[in-house]
Each structure stands twice: as C-alpha cells, then as structure tokens.
N, C-alpha and C. Protein backbone atom coordinates (compact mmCIF):
# COMPACT_ATOMS: atom_id res chain seq x y z
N UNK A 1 0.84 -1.18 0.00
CA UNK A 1 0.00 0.00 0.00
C UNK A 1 0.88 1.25 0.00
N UNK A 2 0.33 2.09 -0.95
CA UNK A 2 1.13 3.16 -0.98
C UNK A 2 0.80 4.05 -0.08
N UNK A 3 1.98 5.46 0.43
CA UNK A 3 1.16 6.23 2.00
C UNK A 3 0.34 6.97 0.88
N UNK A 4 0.50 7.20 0.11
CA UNK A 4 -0.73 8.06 -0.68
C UNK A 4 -2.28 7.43 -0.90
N UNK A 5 -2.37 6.01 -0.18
CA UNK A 5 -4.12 5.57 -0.15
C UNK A 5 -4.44 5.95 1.67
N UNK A 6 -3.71 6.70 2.45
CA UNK A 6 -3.93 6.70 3.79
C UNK A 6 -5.24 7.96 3.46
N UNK A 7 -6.13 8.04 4.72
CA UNK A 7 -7.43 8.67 4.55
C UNK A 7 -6.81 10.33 4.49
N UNK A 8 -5.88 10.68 4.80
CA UNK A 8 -5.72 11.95 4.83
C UNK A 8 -5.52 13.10 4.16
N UNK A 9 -4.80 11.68 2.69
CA UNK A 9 -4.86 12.16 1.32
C UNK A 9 -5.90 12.47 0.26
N UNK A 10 -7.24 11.61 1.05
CA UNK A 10 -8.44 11.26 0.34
C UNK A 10 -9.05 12.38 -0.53
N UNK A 11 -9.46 13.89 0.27
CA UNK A 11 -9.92 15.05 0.66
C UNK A 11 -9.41 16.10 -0.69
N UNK A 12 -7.76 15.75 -1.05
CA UNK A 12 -6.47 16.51 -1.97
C UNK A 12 -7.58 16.60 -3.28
N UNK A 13 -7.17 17.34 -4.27
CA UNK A 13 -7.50 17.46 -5.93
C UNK A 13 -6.79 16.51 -6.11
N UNK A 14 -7.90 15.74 -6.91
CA UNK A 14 -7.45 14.75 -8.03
C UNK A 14 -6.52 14.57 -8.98
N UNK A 15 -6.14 16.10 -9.38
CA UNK A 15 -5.00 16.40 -9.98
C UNK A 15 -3.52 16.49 -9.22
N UNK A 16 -3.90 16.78 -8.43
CA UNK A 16 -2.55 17.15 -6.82
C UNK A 16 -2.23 15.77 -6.58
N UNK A 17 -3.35 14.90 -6.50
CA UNK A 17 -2.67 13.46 -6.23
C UNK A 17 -2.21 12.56 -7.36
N UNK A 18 -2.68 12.76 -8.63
CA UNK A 18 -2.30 12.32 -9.19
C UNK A 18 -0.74 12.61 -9.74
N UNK A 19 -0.12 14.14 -9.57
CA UNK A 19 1.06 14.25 -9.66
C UNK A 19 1.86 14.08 -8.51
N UNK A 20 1.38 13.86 -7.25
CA UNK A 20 2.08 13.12 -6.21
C UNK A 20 2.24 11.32 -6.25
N UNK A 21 1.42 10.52 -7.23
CA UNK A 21 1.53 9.42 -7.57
C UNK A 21 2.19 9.01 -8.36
N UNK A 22 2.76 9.98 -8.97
CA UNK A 22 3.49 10.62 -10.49
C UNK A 22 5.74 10.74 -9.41
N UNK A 23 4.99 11.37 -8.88
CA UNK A 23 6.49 11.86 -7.98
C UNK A 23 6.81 10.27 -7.63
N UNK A 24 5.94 9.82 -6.63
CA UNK A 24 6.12 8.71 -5.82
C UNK A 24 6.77 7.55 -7.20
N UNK A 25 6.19 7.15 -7.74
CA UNK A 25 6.84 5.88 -9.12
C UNK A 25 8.18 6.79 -9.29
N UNK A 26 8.49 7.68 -9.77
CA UNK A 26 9.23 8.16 -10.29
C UNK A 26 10.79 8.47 -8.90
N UNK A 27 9.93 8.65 -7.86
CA UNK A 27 11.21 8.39 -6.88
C UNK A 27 11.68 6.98 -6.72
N UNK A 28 10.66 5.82 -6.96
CA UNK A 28 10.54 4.68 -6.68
C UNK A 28 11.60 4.24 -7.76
N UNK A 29 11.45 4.58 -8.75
CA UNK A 29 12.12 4.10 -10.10
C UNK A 29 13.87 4.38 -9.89
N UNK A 30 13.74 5.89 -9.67
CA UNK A 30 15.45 6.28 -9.31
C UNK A 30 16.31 5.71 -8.25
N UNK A 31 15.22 4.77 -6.95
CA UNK A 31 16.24 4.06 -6.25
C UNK A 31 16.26 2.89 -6.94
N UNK A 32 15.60 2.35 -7.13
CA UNK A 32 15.87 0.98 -8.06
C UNK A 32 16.70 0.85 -9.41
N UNK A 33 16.55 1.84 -10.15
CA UNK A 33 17.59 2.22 -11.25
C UNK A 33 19.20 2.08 -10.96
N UNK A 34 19.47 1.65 -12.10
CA UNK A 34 21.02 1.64 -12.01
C UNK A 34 21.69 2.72 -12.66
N UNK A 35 22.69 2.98 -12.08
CA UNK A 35 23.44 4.44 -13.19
C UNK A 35 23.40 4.23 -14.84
N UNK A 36 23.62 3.21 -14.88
CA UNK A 36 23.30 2.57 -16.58
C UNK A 36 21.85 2.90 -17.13
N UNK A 37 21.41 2.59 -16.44
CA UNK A 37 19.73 3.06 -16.88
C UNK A 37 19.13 4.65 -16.91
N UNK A 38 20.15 5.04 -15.94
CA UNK A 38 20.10 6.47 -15.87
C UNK A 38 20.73 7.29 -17.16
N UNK A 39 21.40 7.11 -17.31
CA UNK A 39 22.53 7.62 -18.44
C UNK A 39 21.49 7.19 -19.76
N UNK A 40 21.19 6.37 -19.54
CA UNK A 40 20.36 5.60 -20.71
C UNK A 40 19.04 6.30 -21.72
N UNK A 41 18.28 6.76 -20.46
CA UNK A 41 17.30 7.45 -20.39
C UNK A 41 17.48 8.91 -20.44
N UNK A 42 18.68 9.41 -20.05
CA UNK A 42 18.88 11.09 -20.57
C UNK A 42 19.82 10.96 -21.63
N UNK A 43 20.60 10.40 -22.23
CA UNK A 43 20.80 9.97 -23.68
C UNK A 43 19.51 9.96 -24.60
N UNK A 44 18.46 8.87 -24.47
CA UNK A 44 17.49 8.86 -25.04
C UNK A 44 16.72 10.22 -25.32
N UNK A 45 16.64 10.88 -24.40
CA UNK A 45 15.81 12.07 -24.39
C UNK A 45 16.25 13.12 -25.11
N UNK A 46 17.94 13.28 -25.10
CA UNK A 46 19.00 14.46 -25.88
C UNK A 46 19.03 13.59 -27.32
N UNK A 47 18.10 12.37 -27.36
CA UNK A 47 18.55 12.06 -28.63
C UNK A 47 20.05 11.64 -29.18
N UNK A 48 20.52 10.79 -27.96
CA UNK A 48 22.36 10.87 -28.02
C UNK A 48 22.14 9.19 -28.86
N UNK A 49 23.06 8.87 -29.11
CA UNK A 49 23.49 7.50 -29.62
C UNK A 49 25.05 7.58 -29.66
N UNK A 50 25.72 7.41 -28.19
CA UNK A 50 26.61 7.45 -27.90
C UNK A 50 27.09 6.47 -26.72
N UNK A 51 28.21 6.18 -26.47
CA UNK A 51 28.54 5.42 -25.39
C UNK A 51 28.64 5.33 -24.13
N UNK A 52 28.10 6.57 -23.97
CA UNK A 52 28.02 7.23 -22.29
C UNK A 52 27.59 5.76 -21.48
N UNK A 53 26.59 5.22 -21.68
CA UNK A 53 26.18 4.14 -21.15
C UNK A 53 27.38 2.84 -20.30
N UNK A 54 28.20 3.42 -21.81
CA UNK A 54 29.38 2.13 -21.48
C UNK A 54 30.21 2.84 -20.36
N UNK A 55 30.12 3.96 -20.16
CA UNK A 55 31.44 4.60 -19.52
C UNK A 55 30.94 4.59 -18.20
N UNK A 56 29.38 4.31 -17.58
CA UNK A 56 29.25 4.74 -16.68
C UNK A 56 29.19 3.58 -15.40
N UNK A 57 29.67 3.49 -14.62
CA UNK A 57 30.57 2.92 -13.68
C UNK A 57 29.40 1.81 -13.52
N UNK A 58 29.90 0.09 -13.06
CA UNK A 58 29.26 -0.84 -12.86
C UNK A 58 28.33 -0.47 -11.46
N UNK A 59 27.50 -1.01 -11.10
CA UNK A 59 26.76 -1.23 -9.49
C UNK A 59 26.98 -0.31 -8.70
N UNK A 60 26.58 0.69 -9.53
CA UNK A 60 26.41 2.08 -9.36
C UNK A 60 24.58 2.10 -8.82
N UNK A 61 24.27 3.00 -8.51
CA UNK A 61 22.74 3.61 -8.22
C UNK A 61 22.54 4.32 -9.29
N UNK A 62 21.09 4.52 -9.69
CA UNK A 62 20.91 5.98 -10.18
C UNK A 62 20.59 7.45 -9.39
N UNK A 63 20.28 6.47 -8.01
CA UNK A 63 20.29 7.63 -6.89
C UNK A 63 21.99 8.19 -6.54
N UNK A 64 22.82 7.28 -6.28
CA UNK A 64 23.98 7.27 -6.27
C UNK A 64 24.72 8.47 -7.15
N UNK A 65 25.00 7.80 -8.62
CA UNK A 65 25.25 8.62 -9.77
C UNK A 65 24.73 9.72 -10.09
N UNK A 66 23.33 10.02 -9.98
CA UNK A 66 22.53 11.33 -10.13
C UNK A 66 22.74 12.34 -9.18
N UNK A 67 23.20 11.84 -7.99
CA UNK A 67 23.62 12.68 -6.77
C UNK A 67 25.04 13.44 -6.65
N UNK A 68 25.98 12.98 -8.02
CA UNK A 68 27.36 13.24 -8.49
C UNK A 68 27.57 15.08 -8.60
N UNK A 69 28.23 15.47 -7.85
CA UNK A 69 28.79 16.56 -9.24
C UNK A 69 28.80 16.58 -9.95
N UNK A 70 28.12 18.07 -10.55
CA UNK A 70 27.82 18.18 -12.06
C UNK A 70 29.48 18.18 -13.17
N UNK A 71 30.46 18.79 -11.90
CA UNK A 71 31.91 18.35 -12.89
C UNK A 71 32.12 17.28 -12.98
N UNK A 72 32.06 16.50 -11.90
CA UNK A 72 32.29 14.97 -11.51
C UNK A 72 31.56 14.00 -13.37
N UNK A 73 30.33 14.34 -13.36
CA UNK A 73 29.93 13.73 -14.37
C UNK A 73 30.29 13.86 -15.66
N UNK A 74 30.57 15.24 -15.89
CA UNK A 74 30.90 15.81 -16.79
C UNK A 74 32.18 15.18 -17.08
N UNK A 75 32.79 14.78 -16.60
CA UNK A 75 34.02 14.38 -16.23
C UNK A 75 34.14 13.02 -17.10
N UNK A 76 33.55 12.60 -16.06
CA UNK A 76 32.80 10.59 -17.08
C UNK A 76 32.75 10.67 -18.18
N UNK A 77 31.57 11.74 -18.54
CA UNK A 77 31.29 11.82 -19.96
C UNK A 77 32.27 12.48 -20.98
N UNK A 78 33.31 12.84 -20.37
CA UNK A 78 34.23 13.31 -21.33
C UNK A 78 35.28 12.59 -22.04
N UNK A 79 35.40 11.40 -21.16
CA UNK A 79 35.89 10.06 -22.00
C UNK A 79 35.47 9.73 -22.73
N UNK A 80 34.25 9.42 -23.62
CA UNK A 80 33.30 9.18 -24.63
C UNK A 80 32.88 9.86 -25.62
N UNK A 81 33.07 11.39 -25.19
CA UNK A 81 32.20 11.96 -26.59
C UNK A 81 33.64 12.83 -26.68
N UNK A 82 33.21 13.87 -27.78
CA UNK A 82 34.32 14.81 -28.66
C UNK A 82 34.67 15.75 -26.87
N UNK A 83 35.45 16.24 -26.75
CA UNK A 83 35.71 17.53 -26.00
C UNK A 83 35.53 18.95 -26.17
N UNK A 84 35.90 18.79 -27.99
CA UNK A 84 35.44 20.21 -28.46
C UNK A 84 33.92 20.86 -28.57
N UNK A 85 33.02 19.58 -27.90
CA UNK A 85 31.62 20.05 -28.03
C UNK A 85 31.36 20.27 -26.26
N UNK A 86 29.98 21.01 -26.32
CA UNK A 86 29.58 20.93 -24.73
C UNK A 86 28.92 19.57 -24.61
N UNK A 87 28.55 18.41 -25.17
CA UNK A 87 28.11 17.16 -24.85
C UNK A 87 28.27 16.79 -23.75
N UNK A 88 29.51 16.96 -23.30
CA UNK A 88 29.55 15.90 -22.02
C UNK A 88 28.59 16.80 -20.71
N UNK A 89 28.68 18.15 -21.11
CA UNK A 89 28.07 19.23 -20.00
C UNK A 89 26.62 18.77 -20.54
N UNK A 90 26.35 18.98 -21.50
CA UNK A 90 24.64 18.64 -21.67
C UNK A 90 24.13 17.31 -21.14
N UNK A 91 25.16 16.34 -21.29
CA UNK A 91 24.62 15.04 -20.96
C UNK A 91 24.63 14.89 -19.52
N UNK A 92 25.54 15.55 -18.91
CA UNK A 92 25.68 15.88 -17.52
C UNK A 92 24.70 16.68 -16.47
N UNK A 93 24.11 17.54 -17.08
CA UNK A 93 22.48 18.55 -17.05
C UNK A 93 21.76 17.14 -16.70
N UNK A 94 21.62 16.33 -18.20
CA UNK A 94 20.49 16.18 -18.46
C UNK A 94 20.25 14.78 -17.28
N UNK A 95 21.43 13.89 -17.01
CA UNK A 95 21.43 13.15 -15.84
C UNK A 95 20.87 13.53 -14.43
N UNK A 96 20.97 14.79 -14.26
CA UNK A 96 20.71 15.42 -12.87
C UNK A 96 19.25 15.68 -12.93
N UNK A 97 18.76 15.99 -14.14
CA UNK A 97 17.33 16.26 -14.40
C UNK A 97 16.86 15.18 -14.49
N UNK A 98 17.09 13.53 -15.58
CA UNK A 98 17.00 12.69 -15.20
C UNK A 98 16.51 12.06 -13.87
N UNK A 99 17.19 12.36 -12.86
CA UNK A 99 17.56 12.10 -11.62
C UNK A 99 16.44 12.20 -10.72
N UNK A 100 16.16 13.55 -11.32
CA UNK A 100 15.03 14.27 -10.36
C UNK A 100 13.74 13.78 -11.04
N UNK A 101 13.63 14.01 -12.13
CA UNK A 101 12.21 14.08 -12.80
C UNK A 101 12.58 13.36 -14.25
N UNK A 102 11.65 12.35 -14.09
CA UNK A 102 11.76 10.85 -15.90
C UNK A 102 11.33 11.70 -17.05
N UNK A 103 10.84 12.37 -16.73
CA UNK A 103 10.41 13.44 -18.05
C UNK A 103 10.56 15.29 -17.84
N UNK A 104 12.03 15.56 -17.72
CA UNK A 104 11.95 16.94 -16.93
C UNK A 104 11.61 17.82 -18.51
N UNK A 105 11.26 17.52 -19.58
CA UNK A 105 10.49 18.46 -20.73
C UNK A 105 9.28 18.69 -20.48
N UNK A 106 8.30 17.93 -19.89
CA UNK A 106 6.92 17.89 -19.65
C UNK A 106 7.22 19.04 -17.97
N UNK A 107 7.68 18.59 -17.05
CA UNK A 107 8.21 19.17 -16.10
C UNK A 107 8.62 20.67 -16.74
N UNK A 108 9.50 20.75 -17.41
CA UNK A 108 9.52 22.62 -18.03
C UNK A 108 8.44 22.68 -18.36
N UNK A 109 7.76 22.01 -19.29
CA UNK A 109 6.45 23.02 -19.87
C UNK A 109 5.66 23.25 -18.83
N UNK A 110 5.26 22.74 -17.68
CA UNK A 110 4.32 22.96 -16.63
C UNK A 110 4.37 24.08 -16.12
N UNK A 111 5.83 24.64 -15.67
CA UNK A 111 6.61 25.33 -15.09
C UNK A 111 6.40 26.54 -16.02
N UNK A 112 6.73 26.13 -17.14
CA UNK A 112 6.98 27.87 -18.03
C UNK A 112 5.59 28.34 -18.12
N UNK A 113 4.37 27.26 -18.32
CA UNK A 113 2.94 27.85 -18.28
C UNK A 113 2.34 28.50 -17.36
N UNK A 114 2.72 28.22 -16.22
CA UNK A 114 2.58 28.46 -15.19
C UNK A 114 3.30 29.89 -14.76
N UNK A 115 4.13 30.18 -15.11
CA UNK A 115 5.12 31.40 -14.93
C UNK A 115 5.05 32.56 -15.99
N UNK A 116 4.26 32.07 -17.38
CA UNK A 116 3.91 32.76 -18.33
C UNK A 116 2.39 33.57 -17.87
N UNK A 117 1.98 32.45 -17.42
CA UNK A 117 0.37 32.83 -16.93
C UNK A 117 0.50 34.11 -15.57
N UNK A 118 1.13 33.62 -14.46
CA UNK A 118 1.43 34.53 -13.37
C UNK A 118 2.33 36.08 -14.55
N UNK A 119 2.92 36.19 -15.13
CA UNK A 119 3.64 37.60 -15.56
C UNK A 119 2.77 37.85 -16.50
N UNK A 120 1.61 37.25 -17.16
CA UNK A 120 0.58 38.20 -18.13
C UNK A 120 -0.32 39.09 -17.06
N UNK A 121 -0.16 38.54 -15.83
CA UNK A 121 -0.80 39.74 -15.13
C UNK A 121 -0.01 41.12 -14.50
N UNK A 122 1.16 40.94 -14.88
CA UNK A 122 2.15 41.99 -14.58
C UNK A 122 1.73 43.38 -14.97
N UNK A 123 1.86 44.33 -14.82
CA UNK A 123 1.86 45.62 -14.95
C UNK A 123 2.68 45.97 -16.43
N UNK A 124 1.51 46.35 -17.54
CA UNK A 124 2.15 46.46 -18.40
C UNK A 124 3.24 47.71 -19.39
N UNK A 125 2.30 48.71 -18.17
CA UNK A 125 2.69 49.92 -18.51
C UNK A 125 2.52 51.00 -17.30
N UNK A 126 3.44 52.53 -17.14
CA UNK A 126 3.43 52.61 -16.08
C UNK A 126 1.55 53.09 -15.50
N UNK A 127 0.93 52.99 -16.56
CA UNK A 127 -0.23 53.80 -16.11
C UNK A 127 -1.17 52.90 -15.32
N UNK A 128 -0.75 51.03 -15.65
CA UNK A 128 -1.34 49.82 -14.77
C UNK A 128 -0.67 50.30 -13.90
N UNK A 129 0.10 50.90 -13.09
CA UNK A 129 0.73 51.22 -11.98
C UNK A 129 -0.47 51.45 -11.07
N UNK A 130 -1.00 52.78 -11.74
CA UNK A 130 -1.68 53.50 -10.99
C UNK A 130 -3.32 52.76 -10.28
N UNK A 131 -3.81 51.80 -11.05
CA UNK A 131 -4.64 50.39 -11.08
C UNK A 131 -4.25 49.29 -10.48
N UNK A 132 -3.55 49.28 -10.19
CA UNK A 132 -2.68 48.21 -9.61
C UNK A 132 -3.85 47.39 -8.94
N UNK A 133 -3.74 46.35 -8.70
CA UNK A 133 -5.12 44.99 -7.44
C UNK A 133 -4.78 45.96 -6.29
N UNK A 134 -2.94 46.63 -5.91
CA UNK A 134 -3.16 47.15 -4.48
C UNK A 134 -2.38 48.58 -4.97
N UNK A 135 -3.21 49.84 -4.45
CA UNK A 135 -2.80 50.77 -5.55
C UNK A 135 -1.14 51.57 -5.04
N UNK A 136 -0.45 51.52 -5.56
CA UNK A 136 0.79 51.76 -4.85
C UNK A 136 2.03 50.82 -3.94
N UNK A 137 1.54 49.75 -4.98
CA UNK A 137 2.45 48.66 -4.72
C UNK A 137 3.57 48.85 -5.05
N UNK A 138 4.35 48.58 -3.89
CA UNK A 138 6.04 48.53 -4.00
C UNK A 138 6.87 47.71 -4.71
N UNK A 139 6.16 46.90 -5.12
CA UNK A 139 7.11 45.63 -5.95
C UNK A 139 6.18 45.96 -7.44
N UNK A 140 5.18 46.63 -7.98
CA UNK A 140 5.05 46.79 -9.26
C UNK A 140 6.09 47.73 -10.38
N UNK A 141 6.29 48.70 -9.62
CA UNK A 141 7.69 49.43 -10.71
C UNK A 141 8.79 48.49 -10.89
N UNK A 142 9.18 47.76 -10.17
CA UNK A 142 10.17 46.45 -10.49
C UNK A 142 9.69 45.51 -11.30
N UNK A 143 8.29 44.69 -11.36
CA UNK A 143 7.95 44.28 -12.35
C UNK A 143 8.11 45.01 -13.39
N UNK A 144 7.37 45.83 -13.87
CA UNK A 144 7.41 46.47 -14.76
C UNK A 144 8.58 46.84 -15.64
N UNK A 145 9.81 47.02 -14.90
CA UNK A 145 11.07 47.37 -15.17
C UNK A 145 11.46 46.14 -15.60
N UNK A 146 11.30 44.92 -14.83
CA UNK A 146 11.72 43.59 -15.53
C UNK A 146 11.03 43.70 -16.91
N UNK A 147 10.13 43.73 -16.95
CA UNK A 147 9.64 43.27 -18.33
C UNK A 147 10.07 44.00 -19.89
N UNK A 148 10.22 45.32 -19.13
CA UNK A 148 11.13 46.16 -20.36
C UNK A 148 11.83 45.84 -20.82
C-alpha cells in the first residue's frame, strides 16, 4: 500500500494526487535504477546514440550517480564523446534532471505555463501602476522594469 491511499490524502484534488503518484513511481524508479539506466534514459531524451552508457561505472545507483557533481559527471562523460563540443556538459544537465524528474520536458512546460500565466498579469505599462489589485504597490515598478 502506498502512504498516498492513507485517509488523509483522500480530501487533496485529483489532480494534486495524481502528480504526487506521479512523484512517488518516479522516486521509486530512481532508487531501483542503475546508473546505466540512468545515463540511458537522458541519452534517449537528448537524442544521443553514444557510449556514455558504457562509460558509466558498474553497481552504481541511479540515486547514487545522479547525486554526483555536475563536474564529476561531466568528467565521465568526457571520455566518450568529442571535447570540443559541450556534450559531455549537456549530458551531464540532463542526468541530474534525469535524476530528479523521468520526463523533466513535460516538467519545463508545466513550469513555463505556469510562470507565463502569473507575468501576463504583470503591470504592463506605467499607467497599470496606478490600477494596480493594491494601488501603490512597492514591488510593481520592479515588475514592470523587468519586463522592459
């Protein structure tokens, strides 16, 4: 039984639990994963067809390996691919994201919609200043200035 069928969770949005059921497999997966599988799966995703796989250390974790320094990895991966490219740094990103989240592209888009949606309500000009939800808000001329 997972703690997410306990009664306390019952009550949550359907959606809230379902991306906490989403977290839970997906943490579940990264201790059971091997660094091989890890590497495997953020290769796959950058679209690599490269040997990173081979380079990456036997009876290893993917909790283990994903938990590496980002030089540390970078490092690994620099035995395998060209040097003159950033590859081994991208493949090195993309392990740590890996790590965290099996699909961290779906994970950005959530994120950027979400952050696109919150700044269309920003203050677009200084005269929304004066309209403001609270009129003489201290943090709207800084928005505003960001967005310029």
């Amino acid at each position: 039984m997972s703690w997410l069928d306990h009664n306390e969770f019952r009550g949550l949005s359907p959606d809230l639990l379902s991306w906490m059921k989403l977290a839970e497999r997906e943490w579940k997966w990264v201790e059971e994963a091997s660094a091989k599988e890890l590497v495997a799966l953020a290769s796959k995703q950058l679209r690599l067809d490269i040997t990173a796989v081979d380079a990456t250390p036997e009876n290893v974790s993917a909790l283990e390996f994903g938990n590496l320094l980002h030089v540390e990895l970078t490092e690994i991966f620099e035995e395998v691919v060209s040097s003159r490219t950033s590859l081994a740094e991208e493949l090195a990103d993309q392990v740590q994201l890996c790590r965290a989240f099996s699909d961290p592209a779906q994970v950005l888009d959530v994120v950027t919609k979400r952050v696109a949606a919150a700044a269309s309500r920003f203050p677009r000009n200084a005269a929304d200043l004066k309209v403001a939800i609270i009129k003489g808000d201290v943090l709207d001329p800084f928005i505003l200035a960001a967005k310029l």
